[in-house]
N, C-alpha and C. Protein backbone atom coordinates (compact mmCIF):
# COMPACT_ATOMS: atom_id res chain seq x y z
N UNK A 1 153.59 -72.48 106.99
CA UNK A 1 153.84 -71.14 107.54
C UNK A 1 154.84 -71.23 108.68
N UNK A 2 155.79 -70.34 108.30
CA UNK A 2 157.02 -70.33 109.38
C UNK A 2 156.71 -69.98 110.74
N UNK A 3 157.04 -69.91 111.72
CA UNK A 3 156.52 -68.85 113.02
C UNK A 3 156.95 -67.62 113.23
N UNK A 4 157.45 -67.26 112.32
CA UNK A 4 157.41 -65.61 111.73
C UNK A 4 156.91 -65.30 110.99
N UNK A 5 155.96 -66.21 110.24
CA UNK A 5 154.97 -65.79 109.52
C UNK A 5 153.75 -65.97 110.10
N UNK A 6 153.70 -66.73 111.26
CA UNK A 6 152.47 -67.19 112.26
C UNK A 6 152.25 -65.22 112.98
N UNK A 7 153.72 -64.79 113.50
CA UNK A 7 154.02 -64.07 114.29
C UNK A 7 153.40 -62.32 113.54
N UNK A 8 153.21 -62.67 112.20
CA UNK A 8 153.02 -61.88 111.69
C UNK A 8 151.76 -61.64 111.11
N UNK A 9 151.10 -62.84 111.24
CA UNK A 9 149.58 -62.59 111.65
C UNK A 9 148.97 -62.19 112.34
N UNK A 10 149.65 -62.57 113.56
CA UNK A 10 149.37 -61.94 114.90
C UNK A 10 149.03 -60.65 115.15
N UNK A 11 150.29 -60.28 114.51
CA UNK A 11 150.67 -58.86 114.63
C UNK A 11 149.56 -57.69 113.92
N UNK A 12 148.88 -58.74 112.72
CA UNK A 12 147.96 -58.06 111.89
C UNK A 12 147.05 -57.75 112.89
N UNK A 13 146.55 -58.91 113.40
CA UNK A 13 145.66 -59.03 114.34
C UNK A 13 145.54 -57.85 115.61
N UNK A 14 146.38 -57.67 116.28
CA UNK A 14 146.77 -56.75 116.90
C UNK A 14 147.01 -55.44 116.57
N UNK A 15 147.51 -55.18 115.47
CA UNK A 15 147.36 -53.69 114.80
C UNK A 15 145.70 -53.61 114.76
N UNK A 16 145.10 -54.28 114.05
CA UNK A 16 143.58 -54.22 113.92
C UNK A 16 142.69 -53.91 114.82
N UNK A 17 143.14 -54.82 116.03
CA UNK A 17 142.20 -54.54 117.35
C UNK A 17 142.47 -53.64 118.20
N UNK A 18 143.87 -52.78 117.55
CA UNK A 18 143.82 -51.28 118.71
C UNK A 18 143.65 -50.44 117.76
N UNK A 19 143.56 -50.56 116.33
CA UNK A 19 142.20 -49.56 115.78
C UNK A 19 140.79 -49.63 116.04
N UNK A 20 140.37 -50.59 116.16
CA UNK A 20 138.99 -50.92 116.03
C UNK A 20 138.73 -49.99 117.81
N UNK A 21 139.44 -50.32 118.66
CA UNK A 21 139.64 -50.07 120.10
C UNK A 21 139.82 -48.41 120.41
N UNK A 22 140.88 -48.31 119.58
CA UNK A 22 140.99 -46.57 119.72
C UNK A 22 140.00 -45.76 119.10
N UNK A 23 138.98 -46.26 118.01
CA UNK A 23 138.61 -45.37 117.52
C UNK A 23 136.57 -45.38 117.83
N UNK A 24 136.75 -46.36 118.74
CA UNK A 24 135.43 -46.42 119.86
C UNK A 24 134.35 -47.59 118.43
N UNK A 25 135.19 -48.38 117.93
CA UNK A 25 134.34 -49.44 117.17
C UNK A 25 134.22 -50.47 118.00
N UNK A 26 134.86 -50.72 119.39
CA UNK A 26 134.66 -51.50 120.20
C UNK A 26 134.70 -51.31 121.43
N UNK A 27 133.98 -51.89 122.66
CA UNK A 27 134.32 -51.11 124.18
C UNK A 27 134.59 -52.64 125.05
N UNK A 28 135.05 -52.06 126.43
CA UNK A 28 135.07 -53.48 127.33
C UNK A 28 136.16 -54.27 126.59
N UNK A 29 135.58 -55.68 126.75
CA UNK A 29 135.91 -57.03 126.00
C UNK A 29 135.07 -57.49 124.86
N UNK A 30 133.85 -56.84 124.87
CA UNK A 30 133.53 -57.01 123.49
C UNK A 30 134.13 -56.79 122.18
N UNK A 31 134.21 -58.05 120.67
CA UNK A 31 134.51 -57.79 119.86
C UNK A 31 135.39 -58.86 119.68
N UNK A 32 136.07 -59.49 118.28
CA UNK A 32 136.77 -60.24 118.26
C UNK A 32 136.79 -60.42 116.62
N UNK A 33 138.40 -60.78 116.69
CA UNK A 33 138.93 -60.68 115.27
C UNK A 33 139.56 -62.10 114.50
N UNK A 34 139.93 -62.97 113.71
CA UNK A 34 140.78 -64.01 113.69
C UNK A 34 140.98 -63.92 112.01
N UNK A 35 142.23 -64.75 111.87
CA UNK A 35 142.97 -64.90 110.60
C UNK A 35 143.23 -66.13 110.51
N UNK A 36 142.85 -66.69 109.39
CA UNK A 36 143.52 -68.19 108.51
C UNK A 36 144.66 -68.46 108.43
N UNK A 37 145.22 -69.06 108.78
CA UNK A 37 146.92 -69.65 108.53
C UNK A 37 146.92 -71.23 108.43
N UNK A 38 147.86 -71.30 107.87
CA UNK A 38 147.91 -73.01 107.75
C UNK A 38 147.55 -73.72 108.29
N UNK A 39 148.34 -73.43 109.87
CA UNK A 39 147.61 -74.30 111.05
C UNK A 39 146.35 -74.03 111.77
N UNK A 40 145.60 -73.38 111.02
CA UNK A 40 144.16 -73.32 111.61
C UNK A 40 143.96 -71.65 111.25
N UNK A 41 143.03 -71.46 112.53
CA UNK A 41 142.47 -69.99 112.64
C UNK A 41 143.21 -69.50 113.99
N UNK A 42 144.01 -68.33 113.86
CA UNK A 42 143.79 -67.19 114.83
C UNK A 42 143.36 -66.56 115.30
N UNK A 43 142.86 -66.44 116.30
CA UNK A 43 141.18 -65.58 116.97
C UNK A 43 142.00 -65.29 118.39
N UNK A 44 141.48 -64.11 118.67
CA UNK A 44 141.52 -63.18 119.81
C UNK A 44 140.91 -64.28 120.94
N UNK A 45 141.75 -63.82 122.26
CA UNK A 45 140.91 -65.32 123.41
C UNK A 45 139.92 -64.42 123.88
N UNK A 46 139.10 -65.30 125.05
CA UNK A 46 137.96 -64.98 125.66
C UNK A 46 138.32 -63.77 126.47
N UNK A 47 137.60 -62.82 127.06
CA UNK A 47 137.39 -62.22 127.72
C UNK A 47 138.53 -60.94 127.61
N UNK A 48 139.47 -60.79 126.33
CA UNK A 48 139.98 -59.95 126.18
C UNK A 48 140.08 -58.51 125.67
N UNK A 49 140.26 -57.83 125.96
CA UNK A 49 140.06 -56.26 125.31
C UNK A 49 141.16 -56.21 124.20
N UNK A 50 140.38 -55.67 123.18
CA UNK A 50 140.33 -55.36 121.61
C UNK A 50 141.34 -54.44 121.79
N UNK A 51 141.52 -53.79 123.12
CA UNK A 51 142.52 -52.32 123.25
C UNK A 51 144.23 -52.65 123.85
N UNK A 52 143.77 -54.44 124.19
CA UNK A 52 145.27 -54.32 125.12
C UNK A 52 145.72 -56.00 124.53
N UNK A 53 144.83 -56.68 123.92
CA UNK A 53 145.29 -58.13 123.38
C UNK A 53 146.64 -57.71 122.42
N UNK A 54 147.30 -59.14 123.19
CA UNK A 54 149.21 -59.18 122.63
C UNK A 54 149.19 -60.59 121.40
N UNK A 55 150.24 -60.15 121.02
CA UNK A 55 150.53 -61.31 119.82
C UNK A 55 150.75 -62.79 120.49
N UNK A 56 151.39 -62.58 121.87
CA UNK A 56 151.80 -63.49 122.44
C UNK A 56 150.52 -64.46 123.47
N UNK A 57 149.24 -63.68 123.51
CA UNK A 57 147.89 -64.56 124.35
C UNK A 57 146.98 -64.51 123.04
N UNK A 58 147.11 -64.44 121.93
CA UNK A 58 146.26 -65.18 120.85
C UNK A 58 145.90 -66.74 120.58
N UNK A 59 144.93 -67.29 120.67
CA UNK A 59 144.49 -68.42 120.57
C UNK A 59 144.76 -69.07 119.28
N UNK A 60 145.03 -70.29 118.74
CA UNK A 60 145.33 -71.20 117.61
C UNK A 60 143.71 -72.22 118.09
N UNK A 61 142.37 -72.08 117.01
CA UNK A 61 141.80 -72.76 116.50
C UNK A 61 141.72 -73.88 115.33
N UNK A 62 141.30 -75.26 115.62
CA UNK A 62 141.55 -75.36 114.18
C UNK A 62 140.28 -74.81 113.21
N UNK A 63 139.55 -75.96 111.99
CA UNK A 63 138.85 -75.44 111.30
C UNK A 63 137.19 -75.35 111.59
N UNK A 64 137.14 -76.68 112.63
CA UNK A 64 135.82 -76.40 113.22
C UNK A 64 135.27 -76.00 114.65
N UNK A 65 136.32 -74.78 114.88
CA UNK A 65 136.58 -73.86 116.19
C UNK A 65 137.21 -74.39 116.98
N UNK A 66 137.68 -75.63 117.42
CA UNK A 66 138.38 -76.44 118.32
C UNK A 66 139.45 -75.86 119.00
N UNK A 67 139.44 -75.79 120.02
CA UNK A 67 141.01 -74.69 120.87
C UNK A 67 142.30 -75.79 120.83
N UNK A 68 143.41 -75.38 119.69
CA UNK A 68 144.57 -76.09 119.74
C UNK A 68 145.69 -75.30 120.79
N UNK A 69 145.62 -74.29 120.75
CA UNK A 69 146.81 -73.39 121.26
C UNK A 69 146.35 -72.26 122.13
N UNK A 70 147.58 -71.94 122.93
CA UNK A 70 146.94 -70.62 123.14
C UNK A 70 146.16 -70.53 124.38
N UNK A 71 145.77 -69.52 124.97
CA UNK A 71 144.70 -68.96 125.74
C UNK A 71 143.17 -69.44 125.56
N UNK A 72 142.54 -69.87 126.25
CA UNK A 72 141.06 -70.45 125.49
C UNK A 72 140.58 -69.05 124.63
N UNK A 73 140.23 -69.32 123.93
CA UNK A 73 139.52 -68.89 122.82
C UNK A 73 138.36 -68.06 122.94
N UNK A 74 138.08 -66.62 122.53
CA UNK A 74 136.50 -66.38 122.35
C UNK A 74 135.66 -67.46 122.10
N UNK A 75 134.50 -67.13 122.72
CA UNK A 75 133.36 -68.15 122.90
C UNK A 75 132.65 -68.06 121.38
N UNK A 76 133.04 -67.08 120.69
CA UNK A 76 132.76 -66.50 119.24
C UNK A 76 133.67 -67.39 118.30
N UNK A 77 134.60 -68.17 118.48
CA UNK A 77 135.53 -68.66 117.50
C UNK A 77 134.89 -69.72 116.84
N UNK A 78 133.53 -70.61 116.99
CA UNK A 78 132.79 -70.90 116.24
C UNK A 78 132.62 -70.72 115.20
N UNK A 79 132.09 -69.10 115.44
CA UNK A 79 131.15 -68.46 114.68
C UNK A 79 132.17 -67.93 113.47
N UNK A 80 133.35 -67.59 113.98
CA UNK A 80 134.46 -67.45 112.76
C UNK A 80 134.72 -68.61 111.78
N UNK A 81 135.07 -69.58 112.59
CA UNK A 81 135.54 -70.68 111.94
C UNK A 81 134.06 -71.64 111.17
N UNK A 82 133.10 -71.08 111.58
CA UNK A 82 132.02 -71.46 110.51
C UNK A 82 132.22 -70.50 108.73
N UNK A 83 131.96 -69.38 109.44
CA UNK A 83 132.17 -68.64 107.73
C UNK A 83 133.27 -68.89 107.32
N UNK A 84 134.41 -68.81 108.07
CA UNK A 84 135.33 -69.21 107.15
C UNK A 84 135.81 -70.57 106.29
N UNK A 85 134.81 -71.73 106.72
CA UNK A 85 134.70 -72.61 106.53
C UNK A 85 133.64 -72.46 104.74
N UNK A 86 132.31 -71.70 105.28
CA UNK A 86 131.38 -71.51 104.24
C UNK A 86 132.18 -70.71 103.01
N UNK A 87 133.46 -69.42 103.44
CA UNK A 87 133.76 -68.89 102.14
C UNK A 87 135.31 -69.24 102.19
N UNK A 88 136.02 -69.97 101.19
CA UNK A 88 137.66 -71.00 101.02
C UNK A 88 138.08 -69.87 100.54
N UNK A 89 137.63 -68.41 100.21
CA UNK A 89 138.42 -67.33 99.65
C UNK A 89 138.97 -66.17 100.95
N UNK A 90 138.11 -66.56 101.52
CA UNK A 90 138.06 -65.18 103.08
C UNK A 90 139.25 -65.87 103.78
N UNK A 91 140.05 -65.32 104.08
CA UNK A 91 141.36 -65.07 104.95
C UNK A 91 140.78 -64.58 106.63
N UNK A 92 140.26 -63.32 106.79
CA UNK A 92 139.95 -63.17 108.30
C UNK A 92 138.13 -62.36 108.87
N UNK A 93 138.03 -62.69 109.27
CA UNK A 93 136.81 -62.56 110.04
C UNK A 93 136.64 -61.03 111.17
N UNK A 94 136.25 -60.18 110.79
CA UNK A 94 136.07 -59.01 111.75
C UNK A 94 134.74 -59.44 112.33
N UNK A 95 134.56 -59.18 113.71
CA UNK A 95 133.17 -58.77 114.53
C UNK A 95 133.30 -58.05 115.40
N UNK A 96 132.00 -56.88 115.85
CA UNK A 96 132.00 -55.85 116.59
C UNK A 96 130.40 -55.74 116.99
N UNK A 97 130.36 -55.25 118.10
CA UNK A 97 129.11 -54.80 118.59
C UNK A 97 129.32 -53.41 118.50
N UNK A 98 129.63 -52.61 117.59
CA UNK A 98 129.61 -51.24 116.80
C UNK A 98 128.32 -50.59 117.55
N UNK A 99 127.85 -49.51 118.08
CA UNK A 99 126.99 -48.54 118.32
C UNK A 99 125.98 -48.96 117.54
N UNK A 100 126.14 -48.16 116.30
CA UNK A 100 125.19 -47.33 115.01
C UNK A 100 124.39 -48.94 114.45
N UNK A 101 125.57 -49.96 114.52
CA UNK A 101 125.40 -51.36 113.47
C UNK A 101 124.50 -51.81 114.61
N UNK A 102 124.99 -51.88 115.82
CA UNK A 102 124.76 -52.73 117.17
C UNK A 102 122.56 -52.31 117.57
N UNK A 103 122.80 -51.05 117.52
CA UNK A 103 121.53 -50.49 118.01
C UNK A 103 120.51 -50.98 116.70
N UNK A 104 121.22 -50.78 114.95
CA UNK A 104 119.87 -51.18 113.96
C UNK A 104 119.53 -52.44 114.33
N UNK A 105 120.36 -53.72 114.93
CA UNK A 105 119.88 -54.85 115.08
C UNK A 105 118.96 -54.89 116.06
N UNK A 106 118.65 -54.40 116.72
CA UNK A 106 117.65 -54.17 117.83
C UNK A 106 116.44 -53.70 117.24
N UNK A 107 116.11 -53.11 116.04
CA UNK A 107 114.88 -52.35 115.49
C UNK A 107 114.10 -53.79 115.68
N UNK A 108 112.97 -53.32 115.31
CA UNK A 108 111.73 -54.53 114.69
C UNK A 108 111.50 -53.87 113.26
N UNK A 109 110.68 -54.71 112.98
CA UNK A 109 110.44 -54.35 111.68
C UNK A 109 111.52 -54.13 110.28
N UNK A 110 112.76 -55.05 110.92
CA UNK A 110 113.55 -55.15 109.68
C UNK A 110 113.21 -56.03 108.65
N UNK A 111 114.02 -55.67 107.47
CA UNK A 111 113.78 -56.94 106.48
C UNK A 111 114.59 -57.96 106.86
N UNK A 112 114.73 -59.56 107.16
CA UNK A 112 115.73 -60.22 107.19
C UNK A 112 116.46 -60.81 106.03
N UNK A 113 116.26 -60.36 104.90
CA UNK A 113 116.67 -60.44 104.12
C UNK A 113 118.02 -59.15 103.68
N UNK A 114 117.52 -58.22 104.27
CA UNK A 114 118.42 -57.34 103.44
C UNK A 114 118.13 -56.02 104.59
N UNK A 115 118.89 -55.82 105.38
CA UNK A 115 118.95 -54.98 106.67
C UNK A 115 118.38 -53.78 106.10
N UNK A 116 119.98 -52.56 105.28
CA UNK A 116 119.98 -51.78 105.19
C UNK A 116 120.17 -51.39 103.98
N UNK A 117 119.39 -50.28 103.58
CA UNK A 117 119.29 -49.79 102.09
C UNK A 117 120.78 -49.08 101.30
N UNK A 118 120.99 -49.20 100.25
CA UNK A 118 122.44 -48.80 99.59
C UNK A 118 121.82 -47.61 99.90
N UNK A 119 122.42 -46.47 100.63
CA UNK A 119 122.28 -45.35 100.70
C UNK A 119 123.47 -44.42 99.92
N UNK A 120 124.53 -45.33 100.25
CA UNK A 120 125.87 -44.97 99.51
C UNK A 120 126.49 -45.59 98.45
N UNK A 121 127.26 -45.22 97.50
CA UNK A 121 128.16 -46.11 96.54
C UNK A 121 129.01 -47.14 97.79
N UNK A 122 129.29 -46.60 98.36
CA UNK A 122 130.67 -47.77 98.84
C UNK A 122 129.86 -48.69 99.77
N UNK A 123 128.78 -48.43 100.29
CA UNK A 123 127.71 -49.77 101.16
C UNK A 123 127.76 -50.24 99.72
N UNK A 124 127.00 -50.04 98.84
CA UNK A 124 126.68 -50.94 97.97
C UNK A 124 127.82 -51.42 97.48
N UNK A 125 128.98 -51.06 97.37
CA UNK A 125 130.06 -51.52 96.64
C UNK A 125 131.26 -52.58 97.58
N UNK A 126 130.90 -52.23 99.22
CA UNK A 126 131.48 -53.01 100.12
C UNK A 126 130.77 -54.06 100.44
N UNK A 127 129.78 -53.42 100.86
CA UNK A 127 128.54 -54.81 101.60
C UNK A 127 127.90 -55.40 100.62
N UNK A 128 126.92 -54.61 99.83
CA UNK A 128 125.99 -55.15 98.81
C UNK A 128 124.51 -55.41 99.68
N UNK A 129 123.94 -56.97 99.58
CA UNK A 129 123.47 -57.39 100.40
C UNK A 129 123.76 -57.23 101.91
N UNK A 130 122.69 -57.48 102.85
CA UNK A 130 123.02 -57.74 104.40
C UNK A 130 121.89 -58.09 105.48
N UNK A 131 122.11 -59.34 105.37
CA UNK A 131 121.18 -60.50 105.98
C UNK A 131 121.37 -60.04 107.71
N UNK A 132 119.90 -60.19 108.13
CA UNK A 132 119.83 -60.19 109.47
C UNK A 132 119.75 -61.39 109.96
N UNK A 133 120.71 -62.29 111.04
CA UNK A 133 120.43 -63.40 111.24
C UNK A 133 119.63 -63.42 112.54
N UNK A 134 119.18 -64.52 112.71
CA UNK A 134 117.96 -64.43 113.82
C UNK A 134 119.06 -64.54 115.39
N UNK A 135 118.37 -64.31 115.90
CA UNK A 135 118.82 -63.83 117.78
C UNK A 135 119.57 -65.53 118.27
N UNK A 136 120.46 -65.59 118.49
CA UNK A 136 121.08 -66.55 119.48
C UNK A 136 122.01 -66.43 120.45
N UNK A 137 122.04 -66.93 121.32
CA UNK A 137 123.45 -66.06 122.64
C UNK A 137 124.46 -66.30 121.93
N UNK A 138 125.27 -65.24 122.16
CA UNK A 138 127.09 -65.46 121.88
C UNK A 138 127.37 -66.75 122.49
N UNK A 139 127.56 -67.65 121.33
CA UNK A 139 128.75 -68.79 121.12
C UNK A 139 127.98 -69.97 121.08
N UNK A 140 126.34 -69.66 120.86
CA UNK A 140 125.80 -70.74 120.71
C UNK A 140 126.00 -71.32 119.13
N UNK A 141 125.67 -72.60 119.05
CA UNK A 141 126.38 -73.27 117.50
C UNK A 141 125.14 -73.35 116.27
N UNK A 142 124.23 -72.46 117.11
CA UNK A 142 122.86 -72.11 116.38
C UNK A 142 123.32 -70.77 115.43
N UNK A 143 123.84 -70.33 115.96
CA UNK A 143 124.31 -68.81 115.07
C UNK A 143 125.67 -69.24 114.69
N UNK A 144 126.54 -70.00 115.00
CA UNK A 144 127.53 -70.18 114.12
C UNK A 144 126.90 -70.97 112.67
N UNK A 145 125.69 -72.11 112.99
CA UNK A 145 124.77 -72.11 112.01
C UNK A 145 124.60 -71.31 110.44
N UNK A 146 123.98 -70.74 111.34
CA UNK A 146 123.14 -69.66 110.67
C UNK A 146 124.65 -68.57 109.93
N UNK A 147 125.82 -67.99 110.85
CA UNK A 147 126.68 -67.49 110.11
C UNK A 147 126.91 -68.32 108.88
N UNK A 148 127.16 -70.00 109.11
CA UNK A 148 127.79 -70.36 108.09
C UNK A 148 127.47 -70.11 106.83
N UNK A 149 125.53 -70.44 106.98
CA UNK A 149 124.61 -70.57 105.73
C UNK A 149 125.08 -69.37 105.24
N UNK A 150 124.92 -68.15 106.18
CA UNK A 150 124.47 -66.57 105.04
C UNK A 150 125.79 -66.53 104.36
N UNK A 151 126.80 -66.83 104.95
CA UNK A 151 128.08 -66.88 104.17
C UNK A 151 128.88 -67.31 102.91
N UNK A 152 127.75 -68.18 102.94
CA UNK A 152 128.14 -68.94 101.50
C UNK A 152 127.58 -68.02 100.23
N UNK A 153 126.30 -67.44 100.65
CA UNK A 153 126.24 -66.05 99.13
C UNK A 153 126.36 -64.73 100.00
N UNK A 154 127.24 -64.47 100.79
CA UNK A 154 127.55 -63.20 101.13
C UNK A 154 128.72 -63.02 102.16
N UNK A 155 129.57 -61.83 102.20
CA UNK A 155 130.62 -61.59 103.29
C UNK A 155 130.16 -61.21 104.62
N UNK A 156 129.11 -60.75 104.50
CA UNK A 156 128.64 -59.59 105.60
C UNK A 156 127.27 -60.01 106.35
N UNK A 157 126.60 -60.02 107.50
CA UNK A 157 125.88 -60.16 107.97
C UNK A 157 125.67 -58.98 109.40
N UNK A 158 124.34 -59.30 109.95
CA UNK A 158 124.10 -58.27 110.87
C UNK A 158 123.38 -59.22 111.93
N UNK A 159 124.03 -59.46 113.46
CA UNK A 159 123.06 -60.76 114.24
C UNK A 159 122.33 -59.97 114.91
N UNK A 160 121.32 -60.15 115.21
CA UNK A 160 119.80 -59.81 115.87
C UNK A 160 120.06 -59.30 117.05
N UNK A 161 120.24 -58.10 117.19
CA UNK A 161 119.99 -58.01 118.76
C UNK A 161 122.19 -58.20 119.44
N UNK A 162 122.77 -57.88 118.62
CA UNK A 162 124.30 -58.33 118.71
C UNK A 162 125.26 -57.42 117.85
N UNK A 163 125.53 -57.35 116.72
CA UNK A 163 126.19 -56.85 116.02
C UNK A 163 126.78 -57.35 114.70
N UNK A 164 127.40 -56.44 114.32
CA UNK A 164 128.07 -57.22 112.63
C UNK A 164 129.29 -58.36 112.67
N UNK A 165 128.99 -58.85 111.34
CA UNK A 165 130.11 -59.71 111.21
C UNK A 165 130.55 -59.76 109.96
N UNK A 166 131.54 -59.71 109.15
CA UNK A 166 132.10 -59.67 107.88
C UNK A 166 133.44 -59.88 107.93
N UNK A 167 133.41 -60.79 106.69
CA UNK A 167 134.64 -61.84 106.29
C UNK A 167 135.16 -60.93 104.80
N UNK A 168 136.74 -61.46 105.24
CA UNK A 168 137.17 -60.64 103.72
C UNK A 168 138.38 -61.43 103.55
N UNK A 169 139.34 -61.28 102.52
CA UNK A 169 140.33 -61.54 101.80
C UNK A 169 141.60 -61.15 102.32
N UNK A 170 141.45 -60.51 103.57
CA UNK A 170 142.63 -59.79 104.37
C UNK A 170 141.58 -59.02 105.80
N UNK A 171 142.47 -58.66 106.44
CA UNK A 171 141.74 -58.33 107.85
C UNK A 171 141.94 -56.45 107.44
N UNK A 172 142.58 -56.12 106.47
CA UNK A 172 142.37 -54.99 105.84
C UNK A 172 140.97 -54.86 105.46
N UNK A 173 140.75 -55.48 104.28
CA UNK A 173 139.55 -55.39 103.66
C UNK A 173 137.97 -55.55 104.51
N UNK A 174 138.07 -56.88 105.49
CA UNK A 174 137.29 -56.74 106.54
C UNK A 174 137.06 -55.76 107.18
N UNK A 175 137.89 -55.16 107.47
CA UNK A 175 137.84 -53.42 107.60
C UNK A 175 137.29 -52.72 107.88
N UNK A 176 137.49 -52.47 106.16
CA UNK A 176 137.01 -51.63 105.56
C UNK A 176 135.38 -51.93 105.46
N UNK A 177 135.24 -52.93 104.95
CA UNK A 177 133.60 -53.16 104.90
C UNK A 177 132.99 -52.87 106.18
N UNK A 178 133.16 -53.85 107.47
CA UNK A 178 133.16 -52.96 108.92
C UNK A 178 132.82 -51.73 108.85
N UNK A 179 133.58 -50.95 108.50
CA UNK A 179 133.70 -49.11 108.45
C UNK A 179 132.59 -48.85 108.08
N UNK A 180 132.22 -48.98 107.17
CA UNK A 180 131.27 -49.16 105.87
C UNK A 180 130.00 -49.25 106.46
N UNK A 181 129.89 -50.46 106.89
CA UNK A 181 128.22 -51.05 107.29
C UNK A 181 127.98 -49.86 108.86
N UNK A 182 129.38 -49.89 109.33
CA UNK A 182 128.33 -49.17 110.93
C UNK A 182 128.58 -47.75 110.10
N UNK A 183 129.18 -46.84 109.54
CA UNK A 183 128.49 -45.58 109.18
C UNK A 183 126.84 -45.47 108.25
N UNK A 184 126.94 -46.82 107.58
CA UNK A 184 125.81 -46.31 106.80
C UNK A 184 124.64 -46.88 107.86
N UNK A 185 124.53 -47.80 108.84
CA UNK A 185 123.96 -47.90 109.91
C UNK A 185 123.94 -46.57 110.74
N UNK A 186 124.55 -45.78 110.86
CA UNK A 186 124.54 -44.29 111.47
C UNK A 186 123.80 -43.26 110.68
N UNK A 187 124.29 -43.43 108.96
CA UNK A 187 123.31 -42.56 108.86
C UNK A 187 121.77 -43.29 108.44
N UNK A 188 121.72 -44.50 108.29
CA UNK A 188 120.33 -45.05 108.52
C UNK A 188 119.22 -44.44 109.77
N UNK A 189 119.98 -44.47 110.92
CA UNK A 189 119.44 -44.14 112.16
C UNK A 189 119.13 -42.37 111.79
N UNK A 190 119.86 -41.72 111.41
CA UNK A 190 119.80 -40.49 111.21
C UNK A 190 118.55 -39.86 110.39
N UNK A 191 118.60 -40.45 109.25
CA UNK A 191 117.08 -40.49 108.59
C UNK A 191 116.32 -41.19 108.77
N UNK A 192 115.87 -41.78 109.98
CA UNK A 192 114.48 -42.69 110.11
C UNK A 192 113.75 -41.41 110.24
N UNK A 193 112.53 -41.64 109.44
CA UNK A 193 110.93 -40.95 109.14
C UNK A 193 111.20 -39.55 108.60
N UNK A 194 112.60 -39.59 107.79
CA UNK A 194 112.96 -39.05 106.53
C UNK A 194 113.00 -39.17 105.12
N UNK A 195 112.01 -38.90 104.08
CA UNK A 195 112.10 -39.53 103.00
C UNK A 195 113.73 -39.65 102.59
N UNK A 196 113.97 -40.95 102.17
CA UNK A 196 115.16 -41.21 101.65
C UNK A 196 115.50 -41.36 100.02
N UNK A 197 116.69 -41.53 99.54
CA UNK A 197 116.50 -41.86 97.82
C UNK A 197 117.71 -43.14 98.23
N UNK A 198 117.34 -44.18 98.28
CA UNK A 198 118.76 -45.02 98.16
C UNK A 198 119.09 -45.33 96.64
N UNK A 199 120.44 -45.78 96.36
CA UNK A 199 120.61 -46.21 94.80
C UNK A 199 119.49 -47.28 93.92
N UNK A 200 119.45 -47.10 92.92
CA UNK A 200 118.55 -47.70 92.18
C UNK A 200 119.16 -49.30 92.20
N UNK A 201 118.40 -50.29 91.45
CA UNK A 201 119.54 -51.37 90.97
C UNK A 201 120.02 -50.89 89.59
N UNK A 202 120.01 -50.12 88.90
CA UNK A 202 120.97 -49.96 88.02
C UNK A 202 122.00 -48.84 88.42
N UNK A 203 121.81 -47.99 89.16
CA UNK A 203 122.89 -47.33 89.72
C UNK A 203 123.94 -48.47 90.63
N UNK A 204 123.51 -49.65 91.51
CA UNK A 204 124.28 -50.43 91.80
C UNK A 204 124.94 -51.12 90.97
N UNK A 205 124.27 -51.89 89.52
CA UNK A 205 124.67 -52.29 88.67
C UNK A 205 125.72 -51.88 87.93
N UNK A 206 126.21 -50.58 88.22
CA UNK A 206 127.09 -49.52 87.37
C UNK A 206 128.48 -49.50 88.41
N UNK A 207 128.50 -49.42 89.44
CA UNK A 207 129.31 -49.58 90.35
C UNK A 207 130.84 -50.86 89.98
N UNK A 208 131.64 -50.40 90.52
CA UNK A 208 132.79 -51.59 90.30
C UNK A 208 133.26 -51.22 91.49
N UNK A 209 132.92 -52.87 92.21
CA UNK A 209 133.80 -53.06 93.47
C UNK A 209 135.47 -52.39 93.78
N UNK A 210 135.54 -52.23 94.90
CA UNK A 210 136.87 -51.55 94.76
C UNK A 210 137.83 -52.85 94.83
N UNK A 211 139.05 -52.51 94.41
CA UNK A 211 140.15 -53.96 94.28
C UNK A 211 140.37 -54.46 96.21
């Protein structure tokens, strides 16, 4: 990869994190984004806002979070460079402490197996599954752990008491799934001690992922 093609990751990166920023999916310095490139992983540095990070203070990780370049690194670049390690197809890593996503991890009484119910075609068709992983502080190598495992049969996860995380094929598509999990986390919250109808498994079964 050329360094205009490094430069243009970046740039992805940065378009991404002043959406996620403008449109209140992230507040403060919480939140953090990174992309695969040849020479490692790109990840947002420590203590930076999602609303004002430049192409030019982005961190260069390699594959088992290690700070090569750059600004030190989110204390989260672990936890990237674990899933992306667990899935050789995922390109970039979105995470957010989202409201709607942020507050269901706090419930009790979840399943940890499978958070939130397909309420919608596109949860079921973005997320599918969505594993709650158990509680560890940001940047401990216990939850980069635990990211790695759920990653290997799934994109998407939800950390305990923290927020989402989902890996995709482009920092587009990460996204989108993002989008996805904290609205149907919103309207989850909306109908608690509402009878609900979520999709059947053969109504999921019928579904075709979007490209």
């Amino acid at each position: 990869m050329t360094s205009a093609e490094r430069a243009a990751a970046g740039e992805d990166i940065v378009r991404t994190a002043r959406s996620l920023f403008s449109r209140g999916l992230t507040h403060g310095s919480t939140g953090n984004l990174s992309v695969r490139i040849p020479q490692g992983i790109l990840v947002t540095p420590t203590g930076s806002s999602l609303g004002t990070v430049t192409v030019g203070r982005l961190s260069l990780v390699d594959t088992g979070g290690r700070h090569l370049d750059g600004p030190p690194p989110s204390k989260e670049a672990v936890l990237h460079a674990a899933v992306l390690r667990a899935r050789p197809t995922a390109r970039a890593v979105v995470h957010t402490h989202s409201t709607h996503a942020a507050a269901v991890s706090c419930l009790a009484g979840l399943d940890p197996e499978n958070v939130l119910p397909p309420l919608t075609a596109y949860f079921a068709m973005r997320i599918g599954r969505l594993p709650l992983l158990p509680y560890f502080a940001p940047g401990d190598q216990r939850l980069a752990e635990a990211a790695g495992a759920a990653a290997r049969t799934g994109h998407a996860a939800l950390l305990r008491n923290h927020g989402p995380l989902v890996a995709g094929s482009s920092l587009a598509t990460a996204m989108d799934a993002l989008e996805e999990l904290e609205e149907t986390a919103r309207l989850f919250l909306l109908l608690r001690g509402l009878p609900t109808r979520p999709l059947t498994e053969a109504e999921q079964a019928d579904l075709t992922p979007p490209a």
